[in-house]
Protein backbone atom coordinates (compact mmCIF):
# COMPACT_ATOMS: atom_id res chain seq x y z
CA UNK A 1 27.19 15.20 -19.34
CA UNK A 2 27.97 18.30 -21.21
CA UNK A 3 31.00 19.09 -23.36
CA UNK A 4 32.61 20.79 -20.66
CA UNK A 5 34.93 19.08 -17.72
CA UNK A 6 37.78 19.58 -15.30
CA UNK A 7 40.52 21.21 -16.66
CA UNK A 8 42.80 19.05 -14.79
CA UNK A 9 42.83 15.63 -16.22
CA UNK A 10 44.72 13.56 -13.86
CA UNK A 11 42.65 15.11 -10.23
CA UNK A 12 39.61 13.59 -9.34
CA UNK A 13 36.26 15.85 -8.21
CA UNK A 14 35.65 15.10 -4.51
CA UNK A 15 32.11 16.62 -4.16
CA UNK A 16 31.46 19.07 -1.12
CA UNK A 17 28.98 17.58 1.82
CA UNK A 18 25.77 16.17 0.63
CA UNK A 19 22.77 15.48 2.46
CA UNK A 20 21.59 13.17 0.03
CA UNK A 21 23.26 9.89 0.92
CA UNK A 22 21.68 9.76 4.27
CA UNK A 23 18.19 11.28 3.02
CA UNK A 24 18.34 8.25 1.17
CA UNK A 25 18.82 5.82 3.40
CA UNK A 26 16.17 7.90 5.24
CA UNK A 27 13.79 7.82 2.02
CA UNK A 28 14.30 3.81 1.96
CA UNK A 29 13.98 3.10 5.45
CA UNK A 30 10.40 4.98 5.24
CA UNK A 31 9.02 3.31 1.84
CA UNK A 32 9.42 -0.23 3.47
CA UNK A 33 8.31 0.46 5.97
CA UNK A 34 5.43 1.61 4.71
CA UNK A 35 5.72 -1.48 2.30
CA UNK A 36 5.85 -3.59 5.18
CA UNK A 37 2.58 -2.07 7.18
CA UNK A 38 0.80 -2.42 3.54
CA UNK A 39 1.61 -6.01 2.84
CA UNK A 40 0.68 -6.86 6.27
CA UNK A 41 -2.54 -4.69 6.49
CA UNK A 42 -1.66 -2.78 9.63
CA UNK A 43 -2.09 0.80 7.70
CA UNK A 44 -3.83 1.47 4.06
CA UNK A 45 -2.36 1.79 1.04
CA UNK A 46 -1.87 5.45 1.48
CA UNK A 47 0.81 5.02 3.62
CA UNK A 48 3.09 4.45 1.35
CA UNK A 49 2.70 7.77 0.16
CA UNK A 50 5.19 9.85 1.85
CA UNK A 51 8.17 7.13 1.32
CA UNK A 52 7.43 7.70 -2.49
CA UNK A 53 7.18 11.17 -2.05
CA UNK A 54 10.45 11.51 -0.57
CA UNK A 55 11.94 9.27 -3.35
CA UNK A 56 10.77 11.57 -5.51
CA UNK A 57 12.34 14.83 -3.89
CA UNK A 58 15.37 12.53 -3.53
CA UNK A 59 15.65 12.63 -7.55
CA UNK A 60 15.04 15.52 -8.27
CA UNK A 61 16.98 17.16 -5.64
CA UNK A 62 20.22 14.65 -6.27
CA UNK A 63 20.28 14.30 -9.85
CA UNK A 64 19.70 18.06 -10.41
CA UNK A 65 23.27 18.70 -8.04
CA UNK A 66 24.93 16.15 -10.27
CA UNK A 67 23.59 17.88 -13.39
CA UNK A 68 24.48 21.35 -12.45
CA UNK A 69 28.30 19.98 -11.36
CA UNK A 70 28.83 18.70 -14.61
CA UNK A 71 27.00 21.71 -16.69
CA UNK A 72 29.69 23.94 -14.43
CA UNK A 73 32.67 21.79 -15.89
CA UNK A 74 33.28 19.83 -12.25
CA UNK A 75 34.08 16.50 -14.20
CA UNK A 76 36.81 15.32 -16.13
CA UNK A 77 37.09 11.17 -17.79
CA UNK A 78 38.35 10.04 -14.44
CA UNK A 79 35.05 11.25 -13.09
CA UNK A 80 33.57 9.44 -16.11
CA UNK A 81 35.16 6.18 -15.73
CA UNK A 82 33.80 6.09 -12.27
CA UNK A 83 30.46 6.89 -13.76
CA UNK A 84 30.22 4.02 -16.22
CA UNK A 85 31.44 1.56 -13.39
CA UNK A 86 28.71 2.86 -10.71
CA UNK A 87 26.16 2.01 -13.62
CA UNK A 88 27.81 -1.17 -14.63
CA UNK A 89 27.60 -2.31 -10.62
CA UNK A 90 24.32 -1.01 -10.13
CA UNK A 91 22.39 -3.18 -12.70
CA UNK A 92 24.67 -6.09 -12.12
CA UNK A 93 23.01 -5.51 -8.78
CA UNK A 94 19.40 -5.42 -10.23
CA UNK A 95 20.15 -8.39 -12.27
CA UNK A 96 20.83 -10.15 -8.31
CA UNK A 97 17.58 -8.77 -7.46
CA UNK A 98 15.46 -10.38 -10.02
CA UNK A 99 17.91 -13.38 -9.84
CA UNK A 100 16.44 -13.49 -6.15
CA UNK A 101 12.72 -13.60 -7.60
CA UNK A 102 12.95 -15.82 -10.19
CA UNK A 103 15.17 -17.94 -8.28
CA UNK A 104 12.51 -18.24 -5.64
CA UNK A 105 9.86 -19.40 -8.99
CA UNK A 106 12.03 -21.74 -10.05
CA UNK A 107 12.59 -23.51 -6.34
CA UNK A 108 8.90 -23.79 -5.56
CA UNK A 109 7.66 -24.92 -8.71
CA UNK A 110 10.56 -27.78 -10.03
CA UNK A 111 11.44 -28.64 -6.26
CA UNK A 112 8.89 -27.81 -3.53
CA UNK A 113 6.06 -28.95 -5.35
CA UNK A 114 7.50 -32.67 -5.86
CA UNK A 115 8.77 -33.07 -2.59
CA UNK A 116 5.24 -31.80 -1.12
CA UNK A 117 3.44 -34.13 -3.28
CA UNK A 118 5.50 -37.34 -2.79
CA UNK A 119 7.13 -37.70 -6.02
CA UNK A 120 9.80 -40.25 -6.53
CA UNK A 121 11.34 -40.53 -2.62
CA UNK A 122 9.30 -37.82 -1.29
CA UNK A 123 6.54 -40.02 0.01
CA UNK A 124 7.20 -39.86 3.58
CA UNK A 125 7.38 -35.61 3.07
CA UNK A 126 4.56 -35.67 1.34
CA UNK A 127 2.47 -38.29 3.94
CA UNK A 128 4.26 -36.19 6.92
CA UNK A 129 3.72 -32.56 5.87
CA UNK A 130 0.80 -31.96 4.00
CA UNK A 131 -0.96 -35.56 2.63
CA UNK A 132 -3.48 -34.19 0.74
CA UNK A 133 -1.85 -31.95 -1.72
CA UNK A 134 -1.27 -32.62 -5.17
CA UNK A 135 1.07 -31.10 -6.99
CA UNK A 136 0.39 -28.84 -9.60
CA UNK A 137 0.81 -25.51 -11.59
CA UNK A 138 -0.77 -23.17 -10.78
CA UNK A 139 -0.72 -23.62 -7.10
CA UNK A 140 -2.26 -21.22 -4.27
CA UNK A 141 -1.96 -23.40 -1.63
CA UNK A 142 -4.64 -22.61 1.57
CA UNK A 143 -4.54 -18.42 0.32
CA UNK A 144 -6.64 -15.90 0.16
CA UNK A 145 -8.59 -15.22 -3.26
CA UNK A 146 -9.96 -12.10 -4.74
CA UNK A 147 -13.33 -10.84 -4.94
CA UNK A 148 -13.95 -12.30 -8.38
CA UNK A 149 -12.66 -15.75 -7.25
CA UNK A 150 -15.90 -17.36 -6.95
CA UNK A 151 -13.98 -20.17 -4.60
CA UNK A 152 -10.81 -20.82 -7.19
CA UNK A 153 -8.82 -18.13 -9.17
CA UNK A 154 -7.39 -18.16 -12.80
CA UNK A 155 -3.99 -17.94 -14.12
CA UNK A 156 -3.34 -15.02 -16.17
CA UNK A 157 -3.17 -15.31 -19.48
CA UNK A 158 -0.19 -14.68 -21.79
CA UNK A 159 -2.46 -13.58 -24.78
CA UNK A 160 -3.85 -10.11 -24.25
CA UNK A 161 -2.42 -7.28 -22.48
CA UNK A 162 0.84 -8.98 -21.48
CA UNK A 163 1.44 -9.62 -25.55
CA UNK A 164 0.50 -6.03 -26.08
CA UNK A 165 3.07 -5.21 -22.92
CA UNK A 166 5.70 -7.22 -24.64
CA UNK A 167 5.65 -5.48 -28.34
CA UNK A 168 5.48 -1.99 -26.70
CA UNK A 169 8.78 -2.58 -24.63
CA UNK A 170 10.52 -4.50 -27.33
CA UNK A 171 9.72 -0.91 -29.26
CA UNK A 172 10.77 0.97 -27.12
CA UNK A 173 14.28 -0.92 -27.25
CA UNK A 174 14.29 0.26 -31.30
CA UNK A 175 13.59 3.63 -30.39
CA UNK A 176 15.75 4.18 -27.60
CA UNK A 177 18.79 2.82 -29.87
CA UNK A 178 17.80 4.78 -32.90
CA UNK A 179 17.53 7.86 -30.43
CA UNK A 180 21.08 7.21 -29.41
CA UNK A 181 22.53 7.05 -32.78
CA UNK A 182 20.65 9.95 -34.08
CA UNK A 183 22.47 11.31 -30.55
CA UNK A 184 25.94 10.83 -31.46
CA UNK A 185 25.10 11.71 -36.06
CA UNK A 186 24.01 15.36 -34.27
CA UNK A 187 20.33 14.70 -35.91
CA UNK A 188 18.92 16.45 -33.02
CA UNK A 189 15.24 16.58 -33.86
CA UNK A 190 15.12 12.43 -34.22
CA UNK A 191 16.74 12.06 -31.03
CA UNK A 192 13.79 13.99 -29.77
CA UNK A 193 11.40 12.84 -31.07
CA UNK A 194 12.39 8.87 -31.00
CA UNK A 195 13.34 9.54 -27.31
CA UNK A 196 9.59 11.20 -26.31
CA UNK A 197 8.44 7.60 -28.34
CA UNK A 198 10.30 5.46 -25.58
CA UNK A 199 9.19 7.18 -22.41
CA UNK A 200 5.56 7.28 -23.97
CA UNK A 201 5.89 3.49 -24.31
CA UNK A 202 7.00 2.76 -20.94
CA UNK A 203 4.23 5.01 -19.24
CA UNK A 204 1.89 2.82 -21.69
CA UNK A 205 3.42 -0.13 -20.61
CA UNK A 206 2.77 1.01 -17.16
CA UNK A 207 -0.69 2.06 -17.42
CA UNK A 208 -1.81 -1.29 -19.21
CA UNK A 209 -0.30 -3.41 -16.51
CA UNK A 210 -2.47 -1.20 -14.02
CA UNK A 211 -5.34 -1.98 -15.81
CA UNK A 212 -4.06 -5.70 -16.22
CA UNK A 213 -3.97 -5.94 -12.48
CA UNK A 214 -7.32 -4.66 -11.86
CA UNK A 215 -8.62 -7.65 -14.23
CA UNK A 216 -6.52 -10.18 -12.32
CA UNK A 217 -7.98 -8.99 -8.92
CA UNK A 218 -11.58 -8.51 -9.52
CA UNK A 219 -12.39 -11.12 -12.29
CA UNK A 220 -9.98 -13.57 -11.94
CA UNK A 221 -9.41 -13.94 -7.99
CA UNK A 222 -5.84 -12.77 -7.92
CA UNK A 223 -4.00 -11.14 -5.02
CA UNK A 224 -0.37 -11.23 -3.24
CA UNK A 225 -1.62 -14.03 -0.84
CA UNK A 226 -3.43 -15.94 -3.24
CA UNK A 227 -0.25 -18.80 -2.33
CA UNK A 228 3.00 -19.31 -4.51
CA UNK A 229 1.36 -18.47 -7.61
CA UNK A 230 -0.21 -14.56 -6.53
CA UNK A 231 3.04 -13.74 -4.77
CA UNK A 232 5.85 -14.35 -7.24
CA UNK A 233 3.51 -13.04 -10.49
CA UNK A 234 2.69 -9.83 -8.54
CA UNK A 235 6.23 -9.79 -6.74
CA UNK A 236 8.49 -10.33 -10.41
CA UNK A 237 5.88 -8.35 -12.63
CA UNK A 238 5.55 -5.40 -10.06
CA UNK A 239 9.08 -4.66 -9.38
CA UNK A 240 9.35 -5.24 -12.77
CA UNK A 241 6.30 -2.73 -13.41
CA UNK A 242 8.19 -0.11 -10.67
CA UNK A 243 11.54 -0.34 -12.63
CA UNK A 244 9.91 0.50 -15.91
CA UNK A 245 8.33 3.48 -14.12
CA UNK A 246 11.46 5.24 -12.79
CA UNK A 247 13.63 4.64 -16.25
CA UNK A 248 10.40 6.19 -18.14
CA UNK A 249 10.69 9.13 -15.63
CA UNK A 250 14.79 9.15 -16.32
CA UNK A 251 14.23 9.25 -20.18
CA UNK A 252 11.52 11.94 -19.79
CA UNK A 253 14.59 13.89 -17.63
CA UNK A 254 17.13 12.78 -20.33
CA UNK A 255 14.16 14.17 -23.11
CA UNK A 256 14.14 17.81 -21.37
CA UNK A 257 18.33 17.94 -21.21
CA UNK A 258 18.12 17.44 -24.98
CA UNK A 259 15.71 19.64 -25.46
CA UNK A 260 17.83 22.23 -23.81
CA UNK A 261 21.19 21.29 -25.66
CA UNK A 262 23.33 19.69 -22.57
CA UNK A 263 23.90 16.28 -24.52
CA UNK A 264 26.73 16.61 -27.18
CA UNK A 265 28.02 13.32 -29.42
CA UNK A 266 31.06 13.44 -27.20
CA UNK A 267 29.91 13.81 -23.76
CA UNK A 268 26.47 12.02 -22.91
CA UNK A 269 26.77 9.38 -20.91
CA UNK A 270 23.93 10.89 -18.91
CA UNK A 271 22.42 9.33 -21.37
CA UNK A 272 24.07 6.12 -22.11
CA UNK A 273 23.19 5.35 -18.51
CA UNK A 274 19.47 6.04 -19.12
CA UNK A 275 19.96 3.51 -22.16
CA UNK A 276 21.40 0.48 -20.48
CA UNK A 277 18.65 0.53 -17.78
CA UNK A 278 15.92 0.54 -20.32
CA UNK A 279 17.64 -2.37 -22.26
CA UNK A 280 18.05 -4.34 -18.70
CA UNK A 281 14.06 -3.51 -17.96
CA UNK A 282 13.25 -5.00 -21.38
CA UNK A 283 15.89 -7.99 -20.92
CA UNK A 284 13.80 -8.74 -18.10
CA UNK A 285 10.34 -8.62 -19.01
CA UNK A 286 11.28 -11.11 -22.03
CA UNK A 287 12.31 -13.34 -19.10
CA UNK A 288 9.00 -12.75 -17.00
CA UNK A 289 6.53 -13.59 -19.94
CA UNK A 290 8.07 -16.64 -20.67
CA UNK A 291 8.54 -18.07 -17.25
CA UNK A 292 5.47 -16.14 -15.44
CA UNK A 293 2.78 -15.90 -18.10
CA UNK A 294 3.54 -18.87 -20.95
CA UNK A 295 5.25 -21.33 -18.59
C-alpha cells in the first residue's frame, strides 16, 4: 500500500461492481476441469492451458484494480485490518490444504498398510482383501510405472536436487526478511536487490524440481498412478511446486512496486502479505523433505 489512504478514518471503502469474483470462480471451474480431463487422460496436457491462462489475466487484472485503489488513497487502517485478516484466513486455509495431503501420507502408510498386511488383528483383512501383499514403504500397489521402470520403480532420493531445493528456499527465507527490514530502515537499493535474490530463488527452485521430475519419470519409473507412493510425492511436492510459483510471481510484482516507489516504511503491507506466503511455502517444504523424501 502506499502512504496515502481515506481521509475518513472511521468509513470503510465498499468497492464499486467487480467482475472479478465471478471470473474467478469462472477461472477455477475451467483449470479443474481441465485438471480433471488431464489426470484422467480424456484430453492432453494442453488443455490445461486456457484455465491457467485465465488465472493469469485474473491477477493481473484484479491485483492491478486493488493497486490503483490504494495508489488513489481509497484505503484507510480499517481497510487494512481487513487486509491482514483476509491474509491471516487465507493461509490458515492453505495450511488445511496441505493438512489434507499429508494427512492422507500419514493414513496410508502407519494405518492402511498394517491392516492390508495382517499385522497384529488384521489377519482376517489382510486374508479377505488382498492376501498377498506385504506391507512395505515404498508401496505402488498394482500401478502403472514409467518408461524407465524396467518392471519396478525407485524412490526418490533425498540427496541431490531436493537438498539443493531445500538450501535455495531456506535462502530465500534470509533474503526475503533482510529485504523487509532494509524495507522499513528506507535502504531502498538492498530491498531491491535482496528482494530480486528471493524471486530468483524460487523460479530456481521451480526449474530444478522440473528437471527433478523429468529424472523421476524417465529413469526411475515414477508417475501419478504409480500407487500410494507416485500420487502423494507428486500430489504434496507439486502443489507445493505450484505455490512456490505464484509467490515468486507476487515478489517479482512486489520487486517492480519498489522499483517504482509505492512501498513506504509505514504503509506496505502489500508487501508483508507477499512475505508471510513465502515463509508458509518454505514452512512447508521443510515438512515435505522430511516426511516425503527422508522418511
Amino acid at each position: 500500500m502506499s502512504e496515502a489512504h481515506a481521509p475518513d478514518a472511521d468509513t470503510y471503502y465498499v468497492p464499486h461492481g467487480s467482475p472479478w469474483p465471478i471470473y474467478g470462480s469462472v477461472t477455477l471451474f475451467t483449470l479443474m476441469a481441465g485438471a480433471i480431463a488431464t489426470l484422467n487422460s480424456w484430453l492432453p496436457v494442453w488443455s490445461l492451458v486456457p484455465g491457467f491462462v485465465m488465472l493469469a489475466s485474473l491477477f493481473i487484472f484484479w491485483f492491478g484494480t486493488v493497486i490503483r485503489e490504494s495508489e488513489q488513497g481509497y484505503y484507510n487502517h480499517a481497510v487494512d485490518r481487513s487486509f491482514r485478516l483476509g491474509m491471516m484466513w487465507f493461509i490458515f486455509s492453505e495450511i488445511m490444504f496441505f493438512a489434507a495431503f499429508f494427512g492422507a501420507l500419514f493414513y496410508a502408510r502407519s494405518l492402511v498398510m498394517p491392516w492390508l498386511s495382517g499385522e497384529g488383528t488384521k489377519f482376517f483383512t489382510n486374508l479377505l482383501l488382498w492376501h498377498d501383499y506385504r506391507g512395505g514403504w515404498p508401496t505402488n500397489g498394482p500401478a502403472a510405472l514409467g518408461p524407465g521402470a524396467g518392471g519396478k520403480f525407485e524412490t526418490v532420493s533425498p540427496i541431490g536436487l531436493p537438498a539443493i531445493n531445500t538450501a535455495l528456499l531456506l535462502s530465500s527465507s534470509v533474503t526475503v526478511t533482510i529485504a523487509h527490514h532494509a524495507l522499513i530502515t528506507g535502504h531502498r537499493a538492498r530491498l531491491a536487490t535482496f528482494l530480486a535474490l528471493t524471486f530468483i530463488l524460487g523460479f530456481t527452485f521451480v526449474g530444478l524440481q522440473a528437471v527433478e521430475y523429468h529424472e523421476a519419470y524417465t529413469e526411475l519409473g515414477l508417475q501419478l498412478g504409480t500407487g500410494i507412493y507416485g500420487s502423494t510425492f507428486f500430489m504434496l511436492t507439486g502443489f507445493h511446486g505450484l505455490h512456490v510459483t505464484v509467490g515468486a510471481i507476487i515478489l517479482t510484482v512486489i520487486w517492480f512496486r519498489v522499483m517504482k516507489g509505492q512501498l513506504t516504511p509505514q504503509r506496505h503491507f502489500a508487501f508483508q502479505a507477499a512475505a508471510w506466503y513465502w515463509h508458509f511455502v518454505d514452512i512447508v517444504w521443510l515438512g515435505l523433505f522430511i516426511f516425503v523424501y527422508w522418511l
